[in-house]
C-alpha atoms as a PDB file:
ATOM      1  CA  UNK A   1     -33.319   4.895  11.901  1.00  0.00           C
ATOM      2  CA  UNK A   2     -34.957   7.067  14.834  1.00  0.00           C
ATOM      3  CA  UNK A   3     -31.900   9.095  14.596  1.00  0.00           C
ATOM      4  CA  UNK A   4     -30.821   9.507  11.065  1.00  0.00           C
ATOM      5  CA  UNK A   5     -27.828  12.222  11.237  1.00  0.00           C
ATOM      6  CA  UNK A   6     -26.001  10.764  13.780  1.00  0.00           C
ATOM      7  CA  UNK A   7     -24.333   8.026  11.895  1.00  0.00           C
ATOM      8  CA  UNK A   8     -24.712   9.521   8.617  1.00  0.00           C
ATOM      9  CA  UNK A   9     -21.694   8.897   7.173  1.00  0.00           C
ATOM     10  CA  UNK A  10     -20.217   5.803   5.083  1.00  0.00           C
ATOM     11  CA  UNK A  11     -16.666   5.330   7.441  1.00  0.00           C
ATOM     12  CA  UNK A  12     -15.653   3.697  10.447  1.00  0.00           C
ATOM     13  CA  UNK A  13     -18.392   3.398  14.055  1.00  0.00           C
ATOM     14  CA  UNK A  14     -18.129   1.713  17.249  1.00  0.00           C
ATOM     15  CA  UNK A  15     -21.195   0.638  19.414  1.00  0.00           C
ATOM     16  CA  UNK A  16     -20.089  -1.276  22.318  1.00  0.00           C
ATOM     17  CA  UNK A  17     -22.756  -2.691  24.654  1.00  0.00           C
ATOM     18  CA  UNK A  18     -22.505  -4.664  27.974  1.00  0.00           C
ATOM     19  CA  UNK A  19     -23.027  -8.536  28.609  1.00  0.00           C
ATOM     20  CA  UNK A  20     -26.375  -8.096  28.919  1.00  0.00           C
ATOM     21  CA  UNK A  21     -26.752  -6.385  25.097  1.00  0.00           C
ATOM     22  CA  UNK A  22     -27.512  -2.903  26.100  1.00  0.00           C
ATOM     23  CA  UNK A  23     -26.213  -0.022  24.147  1.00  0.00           C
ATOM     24  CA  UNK A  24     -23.359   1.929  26.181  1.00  0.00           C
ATOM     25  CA  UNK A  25     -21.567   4.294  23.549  1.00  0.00           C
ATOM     26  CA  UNK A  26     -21.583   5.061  20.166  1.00  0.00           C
ATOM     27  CA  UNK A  27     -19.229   6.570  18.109  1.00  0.00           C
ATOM     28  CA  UNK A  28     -18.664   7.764  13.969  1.00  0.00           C
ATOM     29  CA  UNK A  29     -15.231   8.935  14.810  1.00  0.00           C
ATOM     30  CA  UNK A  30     -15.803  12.279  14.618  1.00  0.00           C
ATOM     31  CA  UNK A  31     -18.532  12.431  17.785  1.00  0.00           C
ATOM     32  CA  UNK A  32     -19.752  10.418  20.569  1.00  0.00           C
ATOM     33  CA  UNK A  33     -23.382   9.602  21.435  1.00  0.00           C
ATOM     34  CA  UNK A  34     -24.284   8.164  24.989  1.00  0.00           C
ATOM     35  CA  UNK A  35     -26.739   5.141  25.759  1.00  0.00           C
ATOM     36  CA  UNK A  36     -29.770   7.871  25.301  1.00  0.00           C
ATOM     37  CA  UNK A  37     -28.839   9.286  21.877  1.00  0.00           C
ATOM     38  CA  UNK A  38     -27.430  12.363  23.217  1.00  0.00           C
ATOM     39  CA  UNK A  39     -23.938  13.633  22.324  1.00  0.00           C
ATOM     40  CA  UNK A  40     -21.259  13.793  25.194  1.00  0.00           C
ATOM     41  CA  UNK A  41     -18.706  15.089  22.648  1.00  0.00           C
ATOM     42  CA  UNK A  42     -18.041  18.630  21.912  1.00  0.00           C
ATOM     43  CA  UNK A  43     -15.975  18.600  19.093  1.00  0.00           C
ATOM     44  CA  UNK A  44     -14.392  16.224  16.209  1.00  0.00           C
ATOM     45  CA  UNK A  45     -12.925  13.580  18.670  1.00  0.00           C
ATOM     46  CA  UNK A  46      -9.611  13.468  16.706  1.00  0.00           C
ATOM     47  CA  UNK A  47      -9.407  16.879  15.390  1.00  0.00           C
ATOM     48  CA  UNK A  48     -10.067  18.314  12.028  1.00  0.00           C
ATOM     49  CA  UNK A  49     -11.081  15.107  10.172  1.00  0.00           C
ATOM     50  CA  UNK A  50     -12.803  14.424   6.484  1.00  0.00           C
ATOM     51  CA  UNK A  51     -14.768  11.175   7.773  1.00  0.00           C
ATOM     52  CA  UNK A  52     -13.422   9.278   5.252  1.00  0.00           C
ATOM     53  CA  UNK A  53     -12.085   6.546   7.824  1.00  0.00           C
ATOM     54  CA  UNK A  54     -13.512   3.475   6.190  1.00  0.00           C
ATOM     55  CA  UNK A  55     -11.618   0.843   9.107  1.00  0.00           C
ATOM     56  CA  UNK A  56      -9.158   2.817  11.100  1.00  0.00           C
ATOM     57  CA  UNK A  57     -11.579   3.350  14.559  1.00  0.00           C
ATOM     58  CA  UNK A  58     -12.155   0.671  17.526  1.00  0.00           C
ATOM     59  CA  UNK A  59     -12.990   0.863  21.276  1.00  0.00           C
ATOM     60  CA  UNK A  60     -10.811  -0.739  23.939  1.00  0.00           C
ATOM     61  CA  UNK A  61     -12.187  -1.301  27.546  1.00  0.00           C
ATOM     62  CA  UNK A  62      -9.748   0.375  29.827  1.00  0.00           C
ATOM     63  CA  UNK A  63      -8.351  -2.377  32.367  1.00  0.00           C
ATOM     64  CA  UNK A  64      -9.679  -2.648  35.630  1.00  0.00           C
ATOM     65  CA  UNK A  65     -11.862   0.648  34.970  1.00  0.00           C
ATOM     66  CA  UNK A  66     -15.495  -0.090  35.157  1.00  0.00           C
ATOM     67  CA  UNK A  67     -17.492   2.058  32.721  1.00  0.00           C
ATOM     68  CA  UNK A  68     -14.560   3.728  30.571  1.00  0.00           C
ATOM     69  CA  UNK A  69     -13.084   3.073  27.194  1.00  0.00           C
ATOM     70  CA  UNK A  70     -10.568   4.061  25.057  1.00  0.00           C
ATOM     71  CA  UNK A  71     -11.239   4.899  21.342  1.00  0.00           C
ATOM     72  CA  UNK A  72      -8.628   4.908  18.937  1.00  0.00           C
ATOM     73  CA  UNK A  73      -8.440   6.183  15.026  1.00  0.00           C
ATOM     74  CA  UNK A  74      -6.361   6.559  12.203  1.00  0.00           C
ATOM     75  CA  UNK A  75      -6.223   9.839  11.250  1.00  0.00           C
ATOM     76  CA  UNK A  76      -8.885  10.319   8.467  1.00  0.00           C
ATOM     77  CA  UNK A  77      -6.586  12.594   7.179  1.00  0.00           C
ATOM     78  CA  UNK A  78      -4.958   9.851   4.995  1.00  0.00           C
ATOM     79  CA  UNK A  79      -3.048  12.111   2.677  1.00  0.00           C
ATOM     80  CA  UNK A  80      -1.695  14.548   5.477  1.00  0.00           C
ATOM     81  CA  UNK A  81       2.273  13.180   6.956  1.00  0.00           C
ATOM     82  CA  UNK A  82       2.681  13.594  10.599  1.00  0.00           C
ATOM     83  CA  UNK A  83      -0.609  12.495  11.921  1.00  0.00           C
ATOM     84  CA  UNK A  84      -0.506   8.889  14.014  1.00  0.00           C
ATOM     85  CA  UNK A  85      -2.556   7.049  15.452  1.00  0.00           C
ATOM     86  CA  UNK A  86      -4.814   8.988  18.246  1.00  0.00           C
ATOM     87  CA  UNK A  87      -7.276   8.021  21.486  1.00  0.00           C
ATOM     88  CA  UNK A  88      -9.646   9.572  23.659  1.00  0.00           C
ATOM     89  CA  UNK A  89     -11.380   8.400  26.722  1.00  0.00           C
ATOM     90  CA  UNK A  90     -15.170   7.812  27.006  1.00  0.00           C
ATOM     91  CA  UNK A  91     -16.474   7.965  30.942  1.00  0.00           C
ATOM     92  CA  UNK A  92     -19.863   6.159  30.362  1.00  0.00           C
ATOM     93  CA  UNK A  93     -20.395   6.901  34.267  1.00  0.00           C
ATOM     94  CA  UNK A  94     -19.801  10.979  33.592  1.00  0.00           C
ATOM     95  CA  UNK A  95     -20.984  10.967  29.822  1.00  0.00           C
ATOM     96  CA  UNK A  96     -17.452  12.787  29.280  1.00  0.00           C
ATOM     97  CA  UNK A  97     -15.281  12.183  26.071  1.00  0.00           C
ATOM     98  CA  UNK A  98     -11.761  13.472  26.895  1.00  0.00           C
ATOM     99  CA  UNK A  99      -9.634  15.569  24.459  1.00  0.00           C
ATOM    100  CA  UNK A 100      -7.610  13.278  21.658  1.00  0.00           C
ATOM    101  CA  UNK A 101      -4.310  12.397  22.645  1.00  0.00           C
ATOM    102  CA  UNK A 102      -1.628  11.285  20.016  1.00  0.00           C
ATOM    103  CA  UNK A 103       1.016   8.196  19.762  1.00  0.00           C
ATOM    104  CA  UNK A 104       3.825   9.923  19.485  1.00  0.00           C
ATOM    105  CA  UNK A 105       7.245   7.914  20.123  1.00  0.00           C
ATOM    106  CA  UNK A 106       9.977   8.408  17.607  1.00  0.00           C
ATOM    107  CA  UNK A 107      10.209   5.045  16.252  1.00  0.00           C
ATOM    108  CA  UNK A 108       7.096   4.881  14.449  1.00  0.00           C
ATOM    109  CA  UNK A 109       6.347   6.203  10.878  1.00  0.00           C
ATOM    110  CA  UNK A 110       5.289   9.805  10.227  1.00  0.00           C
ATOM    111  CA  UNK A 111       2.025   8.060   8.550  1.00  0.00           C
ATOM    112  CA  UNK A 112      -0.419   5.170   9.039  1.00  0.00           C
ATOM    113  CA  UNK A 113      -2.859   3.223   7.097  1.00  0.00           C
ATOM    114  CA  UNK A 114      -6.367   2.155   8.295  1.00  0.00           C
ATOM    115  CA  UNK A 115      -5.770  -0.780   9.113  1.00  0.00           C
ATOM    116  CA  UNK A 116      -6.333  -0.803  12.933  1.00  0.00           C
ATOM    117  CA  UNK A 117      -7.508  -3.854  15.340  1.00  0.00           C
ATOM    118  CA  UNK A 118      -7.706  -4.497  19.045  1.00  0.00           C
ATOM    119  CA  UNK A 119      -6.169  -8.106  20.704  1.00  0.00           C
ATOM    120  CA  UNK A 120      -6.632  -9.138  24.198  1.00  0.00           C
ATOM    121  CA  UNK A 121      -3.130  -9.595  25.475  1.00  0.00           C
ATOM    122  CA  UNK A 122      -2.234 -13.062  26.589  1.00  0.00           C
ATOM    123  CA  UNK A 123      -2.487 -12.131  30.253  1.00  0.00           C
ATOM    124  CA  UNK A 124      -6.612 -11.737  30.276  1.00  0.00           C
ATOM    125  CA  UNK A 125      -5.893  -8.360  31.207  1.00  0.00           C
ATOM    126  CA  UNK A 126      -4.455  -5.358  28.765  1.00  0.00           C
ATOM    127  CA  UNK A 127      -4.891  -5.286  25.610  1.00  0.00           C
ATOM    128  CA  UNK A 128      -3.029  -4.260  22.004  1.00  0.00           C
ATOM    129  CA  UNK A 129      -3.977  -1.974  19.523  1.00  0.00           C
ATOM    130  CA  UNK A 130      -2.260  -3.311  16.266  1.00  0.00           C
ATOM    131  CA  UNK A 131      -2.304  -0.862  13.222  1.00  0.00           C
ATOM    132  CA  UNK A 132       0.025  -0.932   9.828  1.00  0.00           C
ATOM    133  CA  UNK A 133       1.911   1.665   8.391  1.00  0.00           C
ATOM    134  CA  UNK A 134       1.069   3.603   5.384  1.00  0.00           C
ATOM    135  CA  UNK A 135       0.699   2.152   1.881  1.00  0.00           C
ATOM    136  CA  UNK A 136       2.614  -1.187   0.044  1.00  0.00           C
ATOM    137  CA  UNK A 137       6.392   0.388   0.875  1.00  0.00           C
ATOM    138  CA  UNK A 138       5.754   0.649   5.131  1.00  0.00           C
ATOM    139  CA  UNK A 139       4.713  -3.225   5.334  1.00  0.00           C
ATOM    140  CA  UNK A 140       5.358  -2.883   9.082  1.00  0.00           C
ATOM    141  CA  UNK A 141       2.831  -3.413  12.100  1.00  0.00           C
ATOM    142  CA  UNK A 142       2.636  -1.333  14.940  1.00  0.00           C
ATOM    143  CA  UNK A 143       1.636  -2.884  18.532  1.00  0.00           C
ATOM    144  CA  UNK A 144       0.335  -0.382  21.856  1.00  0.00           C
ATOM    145  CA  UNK A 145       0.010  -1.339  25.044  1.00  0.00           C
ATOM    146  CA  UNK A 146      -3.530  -0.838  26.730  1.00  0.00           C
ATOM    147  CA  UNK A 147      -2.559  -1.718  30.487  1.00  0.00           C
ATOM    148  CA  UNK A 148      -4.601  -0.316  33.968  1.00  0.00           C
ATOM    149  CA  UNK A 149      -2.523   2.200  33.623  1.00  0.00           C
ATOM    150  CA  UNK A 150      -4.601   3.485  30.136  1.00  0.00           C
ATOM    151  CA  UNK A 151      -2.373   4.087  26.681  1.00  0.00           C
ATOM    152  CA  UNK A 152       1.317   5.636  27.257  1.00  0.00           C
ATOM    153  CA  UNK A 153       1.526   7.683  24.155  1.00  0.00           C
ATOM    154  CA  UNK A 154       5.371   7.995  24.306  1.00  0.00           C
ATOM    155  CA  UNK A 155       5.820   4.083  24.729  1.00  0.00           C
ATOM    156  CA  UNK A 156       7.733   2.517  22.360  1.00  0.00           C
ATOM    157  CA  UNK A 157       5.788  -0.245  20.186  1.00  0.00           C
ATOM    158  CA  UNK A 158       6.124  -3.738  19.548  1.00  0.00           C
ATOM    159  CA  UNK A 159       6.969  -3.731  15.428  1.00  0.00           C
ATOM    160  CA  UNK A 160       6.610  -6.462  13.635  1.00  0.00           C
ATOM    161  CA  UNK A 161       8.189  -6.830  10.068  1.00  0.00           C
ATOM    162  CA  UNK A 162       8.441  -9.150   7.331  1.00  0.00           C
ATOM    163  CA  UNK A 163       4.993  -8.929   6.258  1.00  0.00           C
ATOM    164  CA  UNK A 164       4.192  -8.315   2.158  1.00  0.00           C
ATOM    165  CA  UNK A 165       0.896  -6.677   1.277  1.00  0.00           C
ATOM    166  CA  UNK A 166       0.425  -4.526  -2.158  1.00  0.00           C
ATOM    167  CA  UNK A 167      -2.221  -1.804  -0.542  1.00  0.00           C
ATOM    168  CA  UNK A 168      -3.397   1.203  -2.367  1.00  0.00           C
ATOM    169  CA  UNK A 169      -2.213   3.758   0.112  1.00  0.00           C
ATOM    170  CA  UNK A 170      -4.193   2.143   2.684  1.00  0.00           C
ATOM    171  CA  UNK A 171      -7.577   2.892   3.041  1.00  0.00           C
ATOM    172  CA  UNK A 172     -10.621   0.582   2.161  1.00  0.00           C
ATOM    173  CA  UNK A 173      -9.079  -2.012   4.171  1.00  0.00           C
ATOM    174  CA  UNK A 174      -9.514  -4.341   6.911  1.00  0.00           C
ATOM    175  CA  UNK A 175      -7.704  -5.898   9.535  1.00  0.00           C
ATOM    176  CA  UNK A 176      -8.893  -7.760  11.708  1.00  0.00           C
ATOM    177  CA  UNK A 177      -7.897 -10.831  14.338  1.00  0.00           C
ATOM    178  CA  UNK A 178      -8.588 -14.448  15.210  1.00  0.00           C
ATOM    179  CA  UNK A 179     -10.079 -15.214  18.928  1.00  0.00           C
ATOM    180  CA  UNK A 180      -7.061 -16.476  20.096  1.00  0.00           C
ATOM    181  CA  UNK A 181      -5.150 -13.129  19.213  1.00  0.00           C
ATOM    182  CA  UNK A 182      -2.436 -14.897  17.894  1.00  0.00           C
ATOM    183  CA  UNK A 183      -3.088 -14.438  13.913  1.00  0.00           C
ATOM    184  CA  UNK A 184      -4.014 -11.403  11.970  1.00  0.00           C
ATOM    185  CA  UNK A 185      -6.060 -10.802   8.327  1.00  0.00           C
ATOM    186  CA  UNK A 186      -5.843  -8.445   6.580  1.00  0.00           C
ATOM    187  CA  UNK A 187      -8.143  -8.311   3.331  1.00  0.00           C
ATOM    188  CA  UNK A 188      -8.232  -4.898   0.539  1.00  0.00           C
ATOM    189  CA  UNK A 189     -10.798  -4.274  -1.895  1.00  0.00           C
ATOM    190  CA  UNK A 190      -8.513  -4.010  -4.354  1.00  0.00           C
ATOM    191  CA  UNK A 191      -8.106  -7.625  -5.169  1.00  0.00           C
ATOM    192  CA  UNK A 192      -4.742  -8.478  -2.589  1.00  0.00           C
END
């Protein structure tokens, strides 16, 4: 690689291009690079992390915004309570990464796994950011809005329950989604 320390590390990046294949962003989830290598972000983009986030990071377009994204992260932080799922903003146009912001409604858990995914919602506009709580007791799965209107971090999320799945803690994981948005997978390295 021409530019070895910049991805580094073993966990989670992002490197979304546009339709024509050309690099826009790129991301380890602790800093931000722009299209020329350089980094736009002045400090871990979630806060104090231990980049140990092996699936827990993805980039949203932000609806009807030309040239900004959202990217959101599971704490790395796996074995610290009280840390959810965060975002920032990327301004591609500005090469400005704002400062993390935090889902914080009262409904969801005080913990999350890394299992994290992006859907396109059904109306071809917003999207979902669809994460799991924290380790084989919390089997639930936690839905947030993306609208034009960016990521509320007091909304209220869609939770879906009923789901089984053994995890250690939950890290090492993936989940991921069908192009249709309308099934999930979710696959562990430790044999579930």
């Amino acid at each position: 690689s021409s530019y070895p320390e910049q991805l580094s590390y073993v966990g989670a990046t992002v490197s979304p291009s546009d339709s024509a294949g050309n690099l826009l962003f790129y991301c380890n989830g602790v800093s931000v690079w722009n299209k020329n290598h350089e980094k736009i972000s002045t400090a871990p983009i979630f806060g104090k992390s231990d980049i140990n986030a092996s699936t827990g990071l993805c980039y949203i377009p932000y609806p009807g915004q030309s040239g900004k994204y959202f990217i959101a992260g599971a704490s790395a932080n796996l074995f610290t309570e009280g840390e959810s799922i965060r975002f920032v903003l990327v301004d591609v146009n500005s090469n400005t990464v704002s400062a993390y912001q935090e889902m914080k409604h009262p409904s969801i858990p005080n913990k999350f796994s890394e299992f994290l995914t992006v859907v396109p919602h059904c109306n071809g506009t917003d999207f979902w950011i669809i994460t799991k709580g924290y380790g084989s007791v919390t089997t639930n799965f936690y839905s947030f809005l993306v609208t034009g209107s960016g990521i509320d971090p007091m909304q209220a999320p869609v939770i879906s329950t009923g789901f089984a799945h053994p995890a250690y803690q939950g890290s090492g994981n993936q989940l991921k989604a069908n192009r249709r948005g309308d099934k999930l997978f979710l696959s562990s390295p430790h044999g579930y």
